[in-house]
Protein backbone atom coordinates (compact mmCIF):
# COMPACT_ATOMS: atom_id res chain seq x y z
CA UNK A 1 -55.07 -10.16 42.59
CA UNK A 2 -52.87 -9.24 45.48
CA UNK A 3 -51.05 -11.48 48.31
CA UNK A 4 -54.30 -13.79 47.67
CA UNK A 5 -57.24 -11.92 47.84
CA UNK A 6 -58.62 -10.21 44.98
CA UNK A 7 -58.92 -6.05 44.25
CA UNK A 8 -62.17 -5.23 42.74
CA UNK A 9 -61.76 -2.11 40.81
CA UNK A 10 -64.87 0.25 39.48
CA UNK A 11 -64.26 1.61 36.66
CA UNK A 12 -67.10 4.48 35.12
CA UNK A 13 -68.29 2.87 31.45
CA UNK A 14 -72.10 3.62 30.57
CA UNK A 15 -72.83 0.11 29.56
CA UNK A 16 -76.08 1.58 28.59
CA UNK A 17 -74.76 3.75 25.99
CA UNK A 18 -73.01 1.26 23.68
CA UNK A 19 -73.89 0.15 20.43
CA UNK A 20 -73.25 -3.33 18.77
CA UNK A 21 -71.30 -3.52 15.84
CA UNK A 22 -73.09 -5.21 12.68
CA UNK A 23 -70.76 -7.46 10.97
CA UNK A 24 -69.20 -6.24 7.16
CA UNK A 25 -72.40 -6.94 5.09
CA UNK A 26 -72.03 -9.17 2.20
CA UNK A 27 -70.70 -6.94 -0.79
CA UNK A 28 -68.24 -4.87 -3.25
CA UNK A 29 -65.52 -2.93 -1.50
CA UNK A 30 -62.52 -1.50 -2.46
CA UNK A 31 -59.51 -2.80 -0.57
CA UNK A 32 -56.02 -1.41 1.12
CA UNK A 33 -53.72 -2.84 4.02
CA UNK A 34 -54.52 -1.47 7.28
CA UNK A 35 -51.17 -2.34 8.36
CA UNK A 36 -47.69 -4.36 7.00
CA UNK A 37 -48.28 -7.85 5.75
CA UNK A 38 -46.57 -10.25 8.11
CA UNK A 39 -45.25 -13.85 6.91
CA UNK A 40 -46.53 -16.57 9.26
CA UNK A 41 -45.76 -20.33 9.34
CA UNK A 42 -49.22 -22.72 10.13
CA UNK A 43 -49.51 -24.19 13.24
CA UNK A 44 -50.91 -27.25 11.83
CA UNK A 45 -49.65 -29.58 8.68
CA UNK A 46 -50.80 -29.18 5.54
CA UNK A 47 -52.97 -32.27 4.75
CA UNK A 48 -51.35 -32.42 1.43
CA UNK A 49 -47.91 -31.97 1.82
CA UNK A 50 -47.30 -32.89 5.80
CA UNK A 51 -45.39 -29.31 6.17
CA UNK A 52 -46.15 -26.72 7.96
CA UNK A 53 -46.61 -24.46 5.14
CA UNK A 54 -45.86 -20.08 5.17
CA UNK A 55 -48.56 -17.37 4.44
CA UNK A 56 -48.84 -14.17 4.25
CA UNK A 57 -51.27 -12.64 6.95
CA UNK A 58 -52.98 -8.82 5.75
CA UNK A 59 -55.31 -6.96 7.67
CA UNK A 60 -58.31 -5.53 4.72
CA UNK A 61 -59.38 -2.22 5.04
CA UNK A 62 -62.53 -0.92 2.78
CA UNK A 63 -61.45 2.21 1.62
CA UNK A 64 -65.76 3.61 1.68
CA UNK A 65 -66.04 6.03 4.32
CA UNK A 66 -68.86 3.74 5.82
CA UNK A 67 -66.85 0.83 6.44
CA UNK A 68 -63.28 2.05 7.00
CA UNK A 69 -63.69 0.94 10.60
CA UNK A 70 -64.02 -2.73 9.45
CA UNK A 71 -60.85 -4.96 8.99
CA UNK A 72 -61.10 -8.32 6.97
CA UNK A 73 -58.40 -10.55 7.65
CA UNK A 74 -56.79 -12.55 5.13
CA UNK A 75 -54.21 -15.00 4.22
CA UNK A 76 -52.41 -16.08 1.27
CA UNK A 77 -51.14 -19.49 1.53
CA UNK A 78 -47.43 -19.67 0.47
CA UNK A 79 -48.37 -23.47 -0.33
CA UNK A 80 -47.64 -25.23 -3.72
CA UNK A 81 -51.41 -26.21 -4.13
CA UNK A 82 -52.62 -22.18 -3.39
CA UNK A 83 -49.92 -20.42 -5.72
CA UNK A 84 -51.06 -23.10 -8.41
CA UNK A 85 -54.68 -21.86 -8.27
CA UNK A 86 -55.79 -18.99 -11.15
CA UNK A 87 -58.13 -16.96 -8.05
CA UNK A 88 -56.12 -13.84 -6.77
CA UNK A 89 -58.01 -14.66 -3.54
CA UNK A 90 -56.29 -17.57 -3.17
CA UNK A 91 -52.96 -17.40 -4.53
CA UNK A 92 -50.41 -14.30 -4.08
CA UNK A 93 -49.09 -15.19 -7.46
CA UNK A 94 -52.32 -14.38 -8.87
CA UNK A 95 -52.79 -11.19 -6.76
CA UNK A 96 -49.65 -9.67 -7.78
CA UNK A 97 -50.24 -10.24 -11.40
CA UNK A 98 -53.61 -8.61 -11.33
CA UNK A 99 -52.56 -5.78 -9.23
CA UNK A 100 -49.67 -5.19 -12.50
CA UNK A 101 -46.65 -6.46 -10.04
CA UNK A 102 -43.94 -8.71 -12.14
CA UNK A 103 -43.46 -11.76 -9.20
CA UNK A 104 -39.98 -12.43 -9.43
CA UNK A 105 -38.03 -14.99 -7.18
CA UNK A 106 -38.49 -12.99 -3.87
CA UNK A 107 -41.50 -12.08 -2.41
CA UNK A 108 -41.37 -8.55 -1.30
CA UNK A 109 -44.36 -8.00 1.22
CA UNK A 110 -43.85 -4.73 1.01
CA UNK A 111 -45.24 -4.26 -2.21
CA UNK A 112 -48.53 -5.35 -1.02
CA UNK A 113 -48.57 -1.87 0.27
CA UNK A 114 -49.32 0.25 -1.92
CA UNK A 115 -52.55 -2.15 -3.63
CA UNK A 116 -55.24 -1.05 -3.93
CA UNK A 117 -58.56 -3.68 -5.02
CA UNK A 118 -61.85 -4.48 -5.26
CA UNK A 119 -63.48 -7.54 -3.21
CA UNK A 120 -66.13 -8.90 -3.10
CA UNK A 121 -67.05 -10.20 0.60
CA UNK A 122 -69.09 -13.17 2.43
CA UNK A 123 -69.95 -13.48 5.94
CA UNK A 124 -68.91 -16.88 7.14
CA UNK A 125 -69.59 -18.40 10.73
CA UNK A 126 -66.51 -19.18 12.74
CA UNK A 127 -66.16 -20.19 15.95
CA UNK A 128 -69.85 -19.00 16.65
CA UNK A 129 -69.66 -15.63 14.90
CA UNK A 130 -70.13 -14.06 11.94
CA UNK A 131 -66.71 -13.01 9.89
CA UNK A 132 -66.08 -11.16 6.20
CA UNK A 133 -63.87 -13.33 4.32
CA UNK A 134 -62.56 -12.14 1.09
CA UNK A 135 -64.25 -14.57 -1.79
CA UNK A 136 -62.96 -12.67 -4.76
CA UNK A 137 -60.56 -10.31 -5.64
CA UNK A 138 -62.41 -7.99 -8.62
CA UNK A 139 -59.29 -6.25 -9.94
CA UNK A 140 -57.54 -3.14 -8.96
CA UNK A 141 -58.37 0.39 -8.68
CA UNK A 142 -56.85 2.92 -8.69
């Protein structure tokens, strides 16, 4: 867009020549961060409590050489009702005492780091396509 009147510009891609991605089947993988956890506050209120609750926001990456391009992302709810649940998927309480981590009073993201687990996966449809989620967290590996 210029002074009102728009640029076309050409640019060389073989459209011809690319292949669709397949989403993350359903399955087993072992799990790492791709990247630094970041804490995030909802944009909505909780139902429950009428706050806008905290979580934690990770980017998954399978560790198997055949998915390592995939990324699953995941939250853990900082929420009273999530950290009360016994499913490491679920609450960060949980995750850190399966992965061997003491939680203490302050949540260290950081930590998160250096985890390393095995999930199990499910594709889910939202907003018209098909996502992993992370439906259990199997235990850690080493």
């Amino acid at each position: 867009w210029k002074g009102g009147e728009i640029i076309m510009a050409e640019v060389e891609v073989n459209l011809a020549e690319v292949k669709y991605k397949p989403p993350l089947p359903n399955g087993d993988y072992t799990f790492m961060l791709a990247k630094p956890p970041t804490v995030e506050q909802a944009k909505e209120a909780n139902k429950r409590t009428g706050q806008r609750e905290w979580y934690v926001h990770c980017e998954l990456r399978p560790l198997e050489s055949e998915w390592n391009s995939y990324t699953v992302f995941h939250n853990w709810s900082l929420s009273p009702g999530a950290l009360e649940m016994e499913d490491a998927a679920i609450s960060i309480k949980k995750l850190y005492e399966v992965m061997g981590v003491e939680p203490g009073v302050k949540l260290n993201t950081d930590d998160m780091l250096s985890f390393r687990f095995a999930g199990h996966t499910k594709l889910e449809s939202y907003n018209g396509r098909l996502n992993p989620r992370l439906e259990k967290v199997l235990g850690p590996v080493k």
